[in-house]
N, C-alpha and C. Protein backbone atom coordinates (compact mmCIF):
# COMPACT_ATOMS: atom_id res chain seq x y z
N UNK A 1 5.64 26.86 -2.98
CA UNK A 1 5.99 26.76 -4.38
C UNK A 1 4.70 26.63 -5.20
N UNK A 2 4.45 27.55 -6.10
CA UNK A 2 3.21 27.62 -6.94
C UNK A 2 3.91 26.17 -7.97
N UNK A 3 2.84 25.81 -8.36
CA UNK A 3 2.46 24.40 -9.31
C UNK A 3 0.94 24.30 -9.78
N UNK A 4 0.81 23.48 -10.52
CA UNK A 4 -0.55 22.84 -11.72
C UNK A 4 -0.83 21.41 -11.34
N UNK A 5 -0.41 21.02 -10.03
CA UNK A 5 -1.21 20.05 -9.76
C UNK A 5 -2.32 19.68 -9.38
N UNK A 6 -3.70 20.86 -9.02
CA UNK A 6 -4.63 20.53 -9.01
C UNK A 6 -5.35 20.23 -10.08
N UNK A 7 -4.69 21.19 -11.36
CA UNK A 7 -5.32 21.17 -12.16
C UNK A 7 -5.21 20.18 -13.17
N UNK A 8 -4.11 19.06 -13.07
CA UNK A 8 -3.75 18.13 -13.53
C UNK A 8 -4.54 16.89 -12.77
N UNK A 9 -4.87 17.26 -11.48
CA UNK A 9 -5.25 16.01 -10.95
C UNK A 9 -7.05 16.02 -11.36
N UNK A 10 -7.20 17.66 -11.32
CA UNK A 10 -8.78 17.60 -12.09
C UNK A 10 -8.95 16.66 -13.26
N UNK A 11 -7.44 16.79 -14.15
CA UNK A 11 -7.99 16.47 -16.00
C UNK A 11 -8.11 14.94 -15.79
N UNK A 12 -7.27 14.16 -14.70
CA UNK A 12 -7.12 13.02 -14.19
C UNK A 12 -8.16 12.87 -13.38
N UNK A 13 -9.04 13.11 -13.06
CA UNK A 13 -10.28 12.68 -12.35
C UNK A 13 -9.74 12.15 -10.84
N UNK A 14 -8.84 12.39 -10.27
CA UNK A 14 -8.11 12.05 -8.92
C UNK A 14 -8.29 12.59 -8.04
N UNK A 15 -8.48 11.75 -6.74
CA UNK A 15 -8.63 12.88 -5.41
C UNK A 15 -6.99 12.74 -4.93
N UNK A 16 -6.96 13.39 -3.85
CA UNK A 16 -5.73 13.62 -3.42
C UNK A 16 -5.41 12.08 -2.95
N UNK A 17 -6.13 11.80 -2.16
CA UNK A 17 -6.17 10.57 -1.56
C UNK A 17 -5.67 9.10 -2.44
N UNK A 18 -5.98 9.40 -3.87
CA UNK A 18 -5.80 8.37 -4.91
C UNK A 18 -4.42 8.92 -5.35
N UNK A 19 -4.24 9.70 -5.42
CA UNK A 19 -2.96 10.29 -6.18
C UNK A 19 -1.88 9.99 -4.97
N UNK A 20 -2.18 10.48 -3.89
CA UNK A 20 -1.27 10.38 -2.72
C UNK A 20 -0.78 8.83 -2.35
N UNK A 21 -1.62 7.89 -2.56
CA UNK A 21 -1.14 6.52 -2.12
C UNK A 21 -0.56 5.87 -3.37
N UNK A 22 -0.98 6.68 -4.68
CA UNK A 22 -0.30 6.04 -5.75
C UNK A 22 1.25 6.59 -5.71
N UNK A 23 1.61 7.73 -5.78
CA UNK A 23 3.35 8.05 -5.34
C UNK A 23 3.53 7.94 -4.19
N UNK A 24 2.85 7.53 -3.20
CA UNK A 24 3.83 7.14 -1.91
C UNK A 24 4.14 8.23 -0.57
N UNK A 25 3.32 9.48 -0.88
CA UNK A 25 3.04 9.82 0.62
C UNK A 25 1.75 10.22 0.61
N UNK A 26 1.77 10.84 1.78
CA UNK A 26 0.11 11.07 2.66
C UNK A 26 -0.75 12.34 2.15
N UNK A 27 -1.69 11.65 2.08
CA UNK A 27 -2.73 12.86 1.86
C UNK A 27 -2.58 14.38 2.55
N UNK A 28 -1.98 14.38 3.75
CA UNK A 28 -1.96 15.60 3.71
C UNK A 28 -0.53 16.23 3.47
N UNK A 29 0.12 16.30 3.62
CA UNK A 29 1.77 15.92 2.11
C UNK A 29 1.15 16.45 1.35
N UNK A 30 0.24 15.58 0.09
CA UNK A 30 -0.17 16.06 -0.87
C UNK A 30 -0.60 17.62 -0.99
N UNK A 31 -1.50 17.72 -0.03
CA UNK A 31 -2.19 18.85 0.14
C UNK A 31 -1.19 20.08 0.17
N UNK A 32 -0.41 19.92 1.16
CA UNK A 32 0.61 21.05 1.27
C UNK A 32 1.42 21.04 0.17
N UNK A 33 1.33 20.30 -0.33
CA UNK A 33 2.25 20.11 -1.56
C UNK A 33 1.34 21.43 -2.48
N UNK A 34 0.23 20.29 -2.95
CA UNK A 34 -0.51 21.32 -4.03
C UNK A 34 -0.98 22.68 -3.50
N UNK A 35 -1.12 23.16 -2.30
CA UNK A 35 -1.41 24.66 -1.87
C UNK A 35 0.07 25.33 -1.88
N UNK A 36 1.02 24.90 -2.08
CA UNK A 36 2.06 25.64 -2.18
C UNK A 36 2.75 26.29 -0.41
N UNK A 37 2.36 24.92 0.12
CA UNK A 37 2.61 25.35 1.68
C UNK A 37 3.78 24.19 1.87
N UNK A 38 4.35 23.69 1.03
CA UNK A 38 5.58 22.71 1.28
C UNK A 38 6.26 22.38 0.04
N UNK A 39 7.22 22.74 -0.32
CA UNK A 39 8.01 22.05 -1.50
C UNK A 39 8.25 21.02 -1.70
N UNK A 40 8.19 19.98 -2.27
CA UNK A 40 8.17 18.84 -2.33
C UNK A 40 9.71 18.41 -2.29
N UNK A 41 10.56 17.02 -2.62
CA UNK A 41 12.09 17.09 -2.81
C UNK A 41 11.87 16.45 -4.00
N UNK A 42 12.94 16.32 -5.26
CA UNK A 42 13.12 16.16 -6.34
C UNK A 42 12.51 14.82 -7.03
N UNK A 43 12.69 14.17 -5.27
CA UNK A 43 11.96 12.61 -5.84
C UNK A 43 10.83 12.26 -5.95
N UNK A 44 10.56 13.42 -4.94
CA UNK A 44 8.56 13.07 -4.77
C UNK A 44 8.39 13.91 -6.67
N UNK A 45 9.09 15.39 -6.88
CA UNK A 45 8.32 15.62 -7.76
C UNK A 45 8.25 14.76 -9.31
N UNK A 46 9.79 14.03 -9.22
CA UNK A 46 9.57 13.51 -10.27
C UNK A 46 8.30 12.03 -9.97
N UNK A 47 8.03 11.63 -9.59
CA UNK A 47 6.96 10.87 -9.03
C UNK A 47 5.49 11.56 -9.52
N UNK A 48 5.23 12.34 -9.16
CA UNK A 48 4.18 13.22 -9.50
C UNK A 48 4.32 13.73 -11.33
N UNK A 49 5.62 13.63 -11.63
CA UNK A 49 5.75 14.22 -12.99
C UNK A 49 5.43 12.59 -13.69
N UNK A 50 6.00 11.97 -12.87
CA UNK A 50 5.54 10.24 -13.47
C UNK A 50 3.94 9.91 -13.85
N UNK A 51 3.26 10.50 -12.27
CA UNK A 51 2.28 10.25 -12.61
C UNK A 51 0.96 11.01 -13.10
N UNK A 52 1.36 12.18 -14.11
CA UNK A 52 1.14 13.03 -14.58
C UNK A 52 1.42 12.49 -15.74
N UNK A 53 2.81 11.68 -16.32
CA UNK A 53 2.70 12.09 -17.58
C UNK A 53 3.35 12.93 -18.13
N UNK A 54 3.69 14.11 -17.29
CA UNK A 54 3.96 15.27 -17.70
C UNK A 54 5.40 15.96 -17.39
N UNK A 55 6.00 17.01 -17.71
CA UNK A 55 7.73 17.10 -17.61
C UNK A 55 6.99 18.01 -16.32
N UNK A 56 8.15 17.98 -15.37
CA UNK A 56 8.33 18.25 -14.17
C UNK A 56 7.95 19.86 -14.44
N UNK A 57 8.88 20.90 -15.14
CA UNK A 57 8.55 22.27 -15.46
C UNK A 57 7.25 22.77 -15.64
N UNK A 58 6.35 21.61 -16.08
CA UNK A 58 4.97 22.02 -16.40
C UNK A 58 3.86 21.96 -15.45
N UNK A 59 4.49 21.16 -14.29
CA UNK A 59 3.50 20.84 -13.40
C UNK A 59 4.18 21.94 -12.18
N UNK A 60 5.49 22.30 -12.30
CA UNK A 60 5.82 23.49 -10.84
C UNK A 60 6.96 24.44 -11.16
N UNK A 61 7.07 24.59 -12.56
CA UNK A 61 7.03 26.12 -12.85
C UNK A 61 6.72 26.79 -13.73
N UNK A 62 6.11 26.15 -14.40
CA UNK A 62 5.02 26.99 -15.26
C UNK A 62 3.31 26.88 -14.96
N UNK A 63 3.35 27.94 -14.15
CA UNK A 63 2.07 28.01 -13.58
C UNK A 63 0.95 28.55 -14.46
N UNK A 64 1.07 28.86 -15.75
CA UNK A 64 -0.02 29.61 -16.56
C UNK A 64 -0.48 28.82 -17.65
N UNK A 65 -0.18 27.33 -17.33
CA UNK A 65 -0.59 26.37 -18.13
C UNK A 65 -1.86 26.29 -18.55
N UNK A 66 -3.02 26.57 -17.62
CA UNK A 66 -4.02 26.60 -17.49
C UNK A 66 -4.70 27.91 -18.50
N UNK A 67 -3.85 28.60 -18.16
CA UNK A 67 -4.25 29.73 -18.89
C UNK A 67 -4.07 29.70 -20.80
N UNK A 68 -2.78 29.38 -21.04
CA UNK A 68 -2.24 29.17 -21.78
C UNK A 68 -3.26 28.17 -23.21
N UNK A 69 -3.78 27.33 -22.24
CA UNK A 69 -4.49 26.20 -22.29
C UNK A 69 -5.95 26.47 -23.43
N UNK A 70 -6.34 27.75 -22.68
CA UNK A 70 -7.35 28.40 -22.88
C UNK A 70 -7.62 29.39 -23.92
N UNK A 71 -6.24 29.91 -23.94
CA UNK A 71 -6.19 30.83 -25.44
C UNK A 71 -6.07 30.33 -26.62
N UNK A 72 -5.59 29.01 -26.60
CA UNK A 72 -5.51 28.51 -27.88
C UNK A 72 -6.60 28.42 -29.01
């Protein structure tokens, strides 16, 4: 599943490792999470949307945020 969580965890100055023990699974979880090699389930993402800040849609399905970001 494509998502903007690296690029959220960049604007947040976070390693995986900090982000991962703050919602509650493992660093490498995380990882597969953010490479788009594991879907997360609804609870982890709202967790991640928690700790983002941010609405769930923006962090894993709208992937051109970044882009978007940039044209303004």
């Amino acid at each position: 599943m494509a998502n903007n969580i690296k690029d959220y965890r960049k604007i947040k100055s976070a390693t995986q490792e900090e982000m991962a023990k703050h919602i509650g699974i493992g660093r490498t979880a995380l990882s597969r999470i953010e490479n788009g090699a594991y879907s997360p389930s609804a609870k982890t993402m709202q967790k991640i949307s928690n700790y983002f800040n941010a609405p769930i849609g923006d962090i894993f399905f709208n992937t051109d945020v970044s882009k978007n970001d940039t044209e303004g």
